[in-house]
N, C-alpha and C. Protein backbone atom coordinates (compact mmCIF):
# COMPACT_ATOMS: atom_id res chain seq x y z
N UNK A 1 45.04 142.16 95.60
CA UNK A 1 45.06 142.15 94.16
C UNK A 1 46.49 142.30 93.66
N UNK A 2 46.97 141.50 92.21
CA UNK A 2 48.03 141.58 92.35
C UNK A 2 48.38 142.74 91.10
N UNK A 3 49.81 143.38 90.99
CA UNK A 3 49.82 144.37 90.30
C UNK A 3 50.15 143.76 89.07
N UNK A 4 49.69 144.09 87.97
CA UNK A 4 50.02 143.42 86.23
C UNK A 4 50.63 144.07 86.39
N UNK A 5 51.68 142.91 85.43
CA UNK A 5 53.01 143.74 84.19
C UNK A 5 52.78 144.24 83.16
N UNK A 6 53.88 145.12 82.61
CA UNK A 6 53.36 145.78 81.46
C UNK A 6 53.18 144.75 79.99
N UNK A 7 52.25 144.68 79.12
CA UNK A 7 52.90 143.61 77.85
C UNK A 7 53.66 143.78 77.03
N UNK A 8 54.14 143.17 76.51
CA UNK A 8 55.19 143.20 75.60
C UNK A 8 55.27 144.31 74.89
N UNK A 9 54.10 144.51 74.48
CA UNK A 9 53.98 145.42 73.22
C UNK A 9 53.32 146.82 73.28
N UNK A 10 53.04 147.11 75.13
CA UNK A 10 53.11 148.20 75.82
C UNK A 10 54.78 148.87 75.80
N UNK A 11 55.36 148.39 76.33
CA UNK A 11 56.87 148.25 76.60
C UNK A 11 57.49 148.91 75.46
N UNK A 12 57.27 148.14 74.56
CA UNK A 12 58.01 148.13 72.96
C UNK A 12 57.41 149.79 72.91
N UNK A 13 56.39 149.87 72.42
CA UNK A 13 55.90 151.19 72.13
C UNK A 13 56.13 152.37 72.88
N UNK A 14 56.23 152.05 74.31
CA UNK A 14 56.58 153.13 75.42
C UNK A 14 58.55 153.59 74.58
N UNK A 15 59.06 152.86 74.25
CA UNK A 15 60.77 152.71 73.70
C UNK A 15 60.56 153.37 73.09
N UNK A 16 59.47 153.18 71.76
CA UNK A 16 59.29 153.88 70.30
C UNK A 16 58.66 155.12 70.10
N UNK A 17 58.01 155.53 71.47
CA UNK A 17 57.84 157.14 71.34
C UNK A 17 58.61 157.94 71.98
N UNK A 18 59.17 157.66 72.47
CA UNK A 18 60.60 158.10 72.42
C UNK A 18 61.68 158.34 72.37
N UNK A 19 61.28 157.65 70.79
CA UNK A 19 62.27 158.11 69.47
C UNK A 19 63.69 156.85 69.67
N UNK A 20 62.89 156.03 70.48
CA UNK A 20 64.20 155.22 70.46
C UNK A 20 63.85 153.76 69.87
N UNK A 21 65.02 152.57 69.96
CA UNK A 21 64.65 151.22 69.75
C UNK A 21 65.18 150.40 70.74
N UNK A 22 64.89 149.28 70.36
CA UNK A 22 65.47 148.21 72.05
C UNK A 22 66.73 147.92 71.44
N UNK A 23 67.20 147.78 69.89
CA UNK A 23 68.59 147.61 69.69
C UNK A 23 69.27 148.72 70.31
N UNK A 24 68.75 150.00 70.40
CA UNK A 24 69.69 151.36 70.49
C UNK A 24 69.67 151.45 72.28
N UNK A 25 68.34 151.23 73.17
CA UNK A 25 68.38 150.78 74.09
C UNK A 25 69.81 150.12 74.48
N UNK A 26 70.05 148.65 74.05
CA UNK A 26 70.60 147.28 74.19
C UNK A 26 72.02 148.12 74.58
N UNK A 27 72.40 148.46 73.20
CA UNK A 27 73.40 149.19 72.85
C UNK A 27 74.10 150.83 73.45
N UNK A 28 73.13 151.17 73.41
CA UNK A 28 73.29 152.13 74.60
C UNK A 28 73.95 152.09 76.53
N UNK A 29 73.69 150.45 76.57
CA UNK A 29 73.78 150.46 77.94
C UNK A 29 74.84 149.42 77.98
N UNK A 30 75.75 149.35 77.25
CA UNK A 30 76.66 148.58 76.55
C UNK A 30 76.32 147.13 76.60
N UNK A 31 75.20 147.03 76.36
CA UNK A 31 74.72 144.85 76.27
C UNK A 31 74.60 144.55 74.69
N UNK A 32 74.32 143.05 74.51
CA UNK A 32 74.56 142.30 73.49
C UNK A 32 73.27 143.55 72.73
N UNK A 33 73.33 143.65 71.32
CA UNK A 33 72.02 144.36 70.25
C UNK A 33 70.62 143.37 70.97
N UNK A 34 70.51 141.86 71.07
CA UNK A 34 69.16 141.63 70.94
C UNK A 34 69.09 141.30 72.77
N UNK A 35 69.44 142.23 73.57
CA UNK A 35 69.34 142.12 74.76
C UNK A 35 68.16 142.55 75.72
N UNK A 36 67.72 143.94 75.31
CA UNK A 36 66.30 144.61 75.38
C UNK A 36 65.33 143.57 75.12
N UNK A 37 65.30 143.30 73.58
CA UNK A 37 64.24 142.36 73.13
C UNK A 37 64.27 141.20 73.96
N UNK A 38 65.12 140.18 74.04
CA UNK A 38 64.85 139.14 74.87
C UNK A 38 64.60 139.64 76.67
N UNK A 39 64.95 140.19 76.84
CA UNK A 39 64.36 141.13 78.11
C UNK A 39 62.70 141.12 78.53
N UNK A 40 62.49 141.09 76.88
CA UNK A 40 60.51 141.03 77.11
C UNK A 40 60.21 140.07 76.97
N UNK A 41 61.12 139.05 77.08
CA UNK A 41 60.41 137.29 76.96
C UNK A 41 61.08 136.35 78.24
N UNK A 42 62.54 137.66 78.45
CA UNK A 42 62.76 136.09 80.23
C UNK A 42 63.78 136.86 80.72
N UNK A 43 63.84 137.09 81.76
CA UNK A 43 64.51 137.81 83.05
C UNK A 43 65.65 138.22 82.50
N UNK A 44 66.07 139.45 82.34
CA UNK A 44 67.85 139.92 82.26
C UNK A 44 67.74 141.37 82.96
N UNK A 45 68.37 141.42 83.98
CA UNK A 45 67.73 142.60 85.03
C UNK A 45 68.82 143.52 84.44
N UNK A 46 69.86 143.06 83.92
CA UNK A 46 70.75 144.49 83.09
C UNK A 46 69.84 145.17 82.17
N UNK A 47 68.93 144.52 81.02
CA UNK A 47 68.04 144.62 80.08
C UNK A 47 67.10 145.44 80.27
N UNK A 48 66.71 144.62 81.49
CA UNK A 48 65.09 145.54 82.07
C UNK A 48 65.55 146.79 82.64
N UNK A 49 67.06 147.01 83.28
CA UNK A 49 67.00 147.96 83.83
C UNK A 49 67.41 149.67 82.95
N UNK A 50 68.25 149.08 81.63
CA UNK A 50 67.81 149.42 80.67
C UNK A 50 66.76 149.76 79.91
N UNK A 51 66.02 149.39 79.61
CA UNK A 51 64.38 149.43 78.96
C UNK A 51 63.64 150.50 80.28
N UNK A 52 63.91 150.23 81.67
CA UNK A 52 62.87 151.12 82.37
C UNK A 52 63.70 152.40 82.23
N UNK A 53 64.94 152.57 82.45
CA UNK A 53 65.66 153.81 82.52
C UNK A 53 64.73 154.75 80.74
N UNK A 54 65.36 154.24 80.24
CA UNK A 54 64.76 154.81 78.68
C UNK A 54 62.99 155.36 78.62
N UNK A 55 62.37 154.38 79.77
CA UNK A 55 61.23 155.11 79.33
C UNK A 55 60.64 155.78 80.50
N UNK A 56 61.55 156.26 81.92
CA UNK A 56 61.32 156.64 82.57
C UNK A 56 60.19 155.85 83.83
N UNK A 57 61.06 154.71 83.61
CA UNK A 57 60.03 153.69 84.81
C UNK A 57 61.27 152.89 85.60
N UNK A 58 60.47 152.07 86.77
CA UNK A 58 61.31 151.26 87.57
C UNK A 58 61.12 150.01 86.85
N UNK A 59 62.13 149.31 86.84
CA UNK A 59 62.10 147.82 86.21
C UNK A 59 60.89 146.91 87.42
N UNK A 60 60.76 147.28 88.46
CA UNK A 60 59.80 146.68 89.51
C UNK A 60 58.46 147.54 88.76
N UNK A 61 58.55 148.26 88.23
CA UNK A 61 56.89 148.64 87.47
C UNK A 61 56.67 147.40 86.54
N UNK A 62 57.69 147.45 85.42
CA UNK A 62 57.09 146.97 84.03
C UNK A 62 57.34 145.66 84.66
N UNK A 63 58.22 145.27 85.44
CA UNK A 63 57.77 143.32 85.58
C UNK A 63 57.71 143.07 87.33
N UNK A 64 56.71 143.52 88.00
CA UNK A 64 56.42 143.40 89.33
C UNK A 64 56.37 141.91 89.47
N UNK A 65 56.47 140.85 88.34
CA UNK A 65 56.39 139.71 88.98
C UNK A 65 58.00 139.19 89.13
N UNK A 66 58.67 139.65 88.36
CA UNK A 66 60.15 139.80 88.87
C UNK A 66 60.72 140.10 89.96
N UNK A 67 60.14 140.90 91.00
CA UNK A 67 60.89 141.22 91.60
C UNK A 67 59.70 141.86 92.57
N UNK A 68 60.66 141.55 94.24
CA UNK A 68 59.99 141.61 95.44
C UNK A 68 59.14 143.20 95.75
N UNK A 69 57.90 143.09 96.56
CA UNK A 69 57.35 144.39 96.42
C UNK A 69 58.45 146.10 96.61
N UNK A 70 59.08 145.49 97.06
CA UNK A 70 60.11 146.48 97.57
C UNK A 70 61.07 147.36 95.79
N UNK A 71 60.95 146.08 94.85
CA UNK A 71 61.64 146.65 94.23
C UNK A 71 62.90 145.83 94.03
N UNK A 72 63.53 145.18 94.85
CA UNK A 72 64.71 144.16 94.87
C UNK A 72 64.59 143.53 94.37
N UNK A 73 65.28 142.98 93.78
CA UNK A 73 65.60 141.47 92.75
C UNK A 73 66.41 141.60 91.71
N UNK A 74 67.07 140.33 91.31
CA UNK A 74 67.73 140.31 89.82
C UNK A 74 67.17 140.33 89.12
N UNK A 75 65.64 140.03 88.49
CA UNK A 75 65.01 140.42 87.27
C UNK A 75 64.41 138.55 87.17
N UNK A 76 65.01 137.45 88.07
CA UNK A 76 64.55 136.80 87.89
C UNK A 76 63.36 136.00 89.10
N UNK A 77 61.88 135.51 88.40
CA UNK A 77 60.69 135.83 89.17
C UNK A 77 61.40 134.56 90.30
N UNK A 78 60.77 134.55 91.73
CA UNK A 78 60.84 133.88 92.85
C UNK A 78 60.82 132.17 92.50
N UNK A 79 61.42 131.44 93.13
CA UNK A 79 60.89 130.12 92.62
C UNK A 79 61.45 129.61 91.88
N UNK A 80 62.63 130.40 90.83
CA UNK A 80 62.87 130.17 89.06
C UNK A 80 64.20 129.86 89.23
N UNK A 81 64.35 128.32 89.14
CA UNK A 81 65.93 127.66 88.91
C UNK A 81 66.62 128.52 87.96
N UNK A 82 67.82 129.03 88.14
CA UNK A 82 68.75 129.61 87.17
C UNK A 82 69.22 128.19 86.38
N UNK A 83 69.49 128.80 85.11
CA UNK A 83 70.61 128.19 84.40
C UNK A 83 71.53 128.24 84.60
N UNK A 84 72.23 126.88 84.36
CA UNK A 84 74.01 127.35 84.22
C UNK A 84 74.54 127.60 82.69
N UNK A 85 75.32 128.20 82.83
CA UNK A 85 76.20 128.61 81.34
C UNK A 85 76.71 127.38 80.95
N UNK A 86 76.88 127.14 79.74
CA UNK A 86 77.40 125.59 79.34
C UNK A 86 78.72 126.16 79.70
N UNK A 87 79.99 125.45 79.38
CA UNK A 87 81.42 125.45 79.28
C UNK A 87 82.15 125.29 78.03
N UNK A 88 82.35 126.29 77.36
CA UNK A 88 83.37 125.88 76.14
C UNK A 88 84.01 124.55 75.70
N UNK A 89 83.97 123.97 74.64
CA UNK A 89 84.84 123.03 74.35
C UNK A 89 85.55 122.93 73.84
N UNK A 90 86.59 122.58 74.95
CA UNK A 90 87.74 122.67 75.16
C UNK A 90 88.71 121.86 74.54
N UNK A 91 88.38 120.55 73.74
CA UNK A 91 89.03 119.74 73.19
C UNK A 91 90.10 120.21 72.00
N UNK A 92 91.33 119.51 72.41
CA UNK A 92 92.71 119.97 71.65
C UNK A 92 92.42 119.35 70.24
N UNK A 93 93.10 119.24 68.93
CA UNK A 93 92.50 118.75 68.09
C UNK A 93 94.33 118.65 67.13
C-alpha cells in the first residue's frame, strides 16, 4: 500500500496553527515570499524542506511521492524531466 501525501490544505493549516504563514515560512528560510506556496503545487526541496521544518515533519512525510522510501531526494518525484532555466537576453541594443 502506498503512503498518501499530505493535501494542500492539510499542509497550509498545519503552518497556520502555528501561528505562522508560508510567506513568513518562505522568508524565514531566506527563499523567494511565494516559495512555500508554490512548494504545494511542484517540487522545490528548499521549500518543502522549509514547510516540514516549521511544522515539525520530514519533507519525505508530507510528499512521500517525492522522494525515495529512505527519505532521499531533491523534492523532485522519480521519472520527472527537470527544466532548464531559460538564459537571459542578452542582446546589445
Amino acid at each position: 500500500m502506498a503512503i498518501k501525501s499530505w493535501d494542500k490544505a492539510g499542509i497550509k493549516a498545519a503552518v497556520i496553527a502555528r501561528g505562522l504563514t508560508l510567506r513568513g515560512v518562505s522568508l524565514a528560510a531566506g527563499l523567494p515570499r511565494d516559495a512555500a506556496s508554490q512548494a504545494l503545487h511542484r517540487p522545490w526541496a528548499a521549500a518543502e524542506a522549509a514547510i516540514a521544518a516549521a511544522i515539525g515533519e520530514a519533507p519525505a512525510t508530507l510528499w512521500p511521492d517525492r522522494y525515495d522510501p529512505h527519505g532521499d531526494g531533491d523534492g523532485t518525484p522519480p521519472d520527472t524531466p527537470r527544466r532548464r532555466r531559460r538564459r537571459p537576453c542578452t542582446t546589445n541594443v
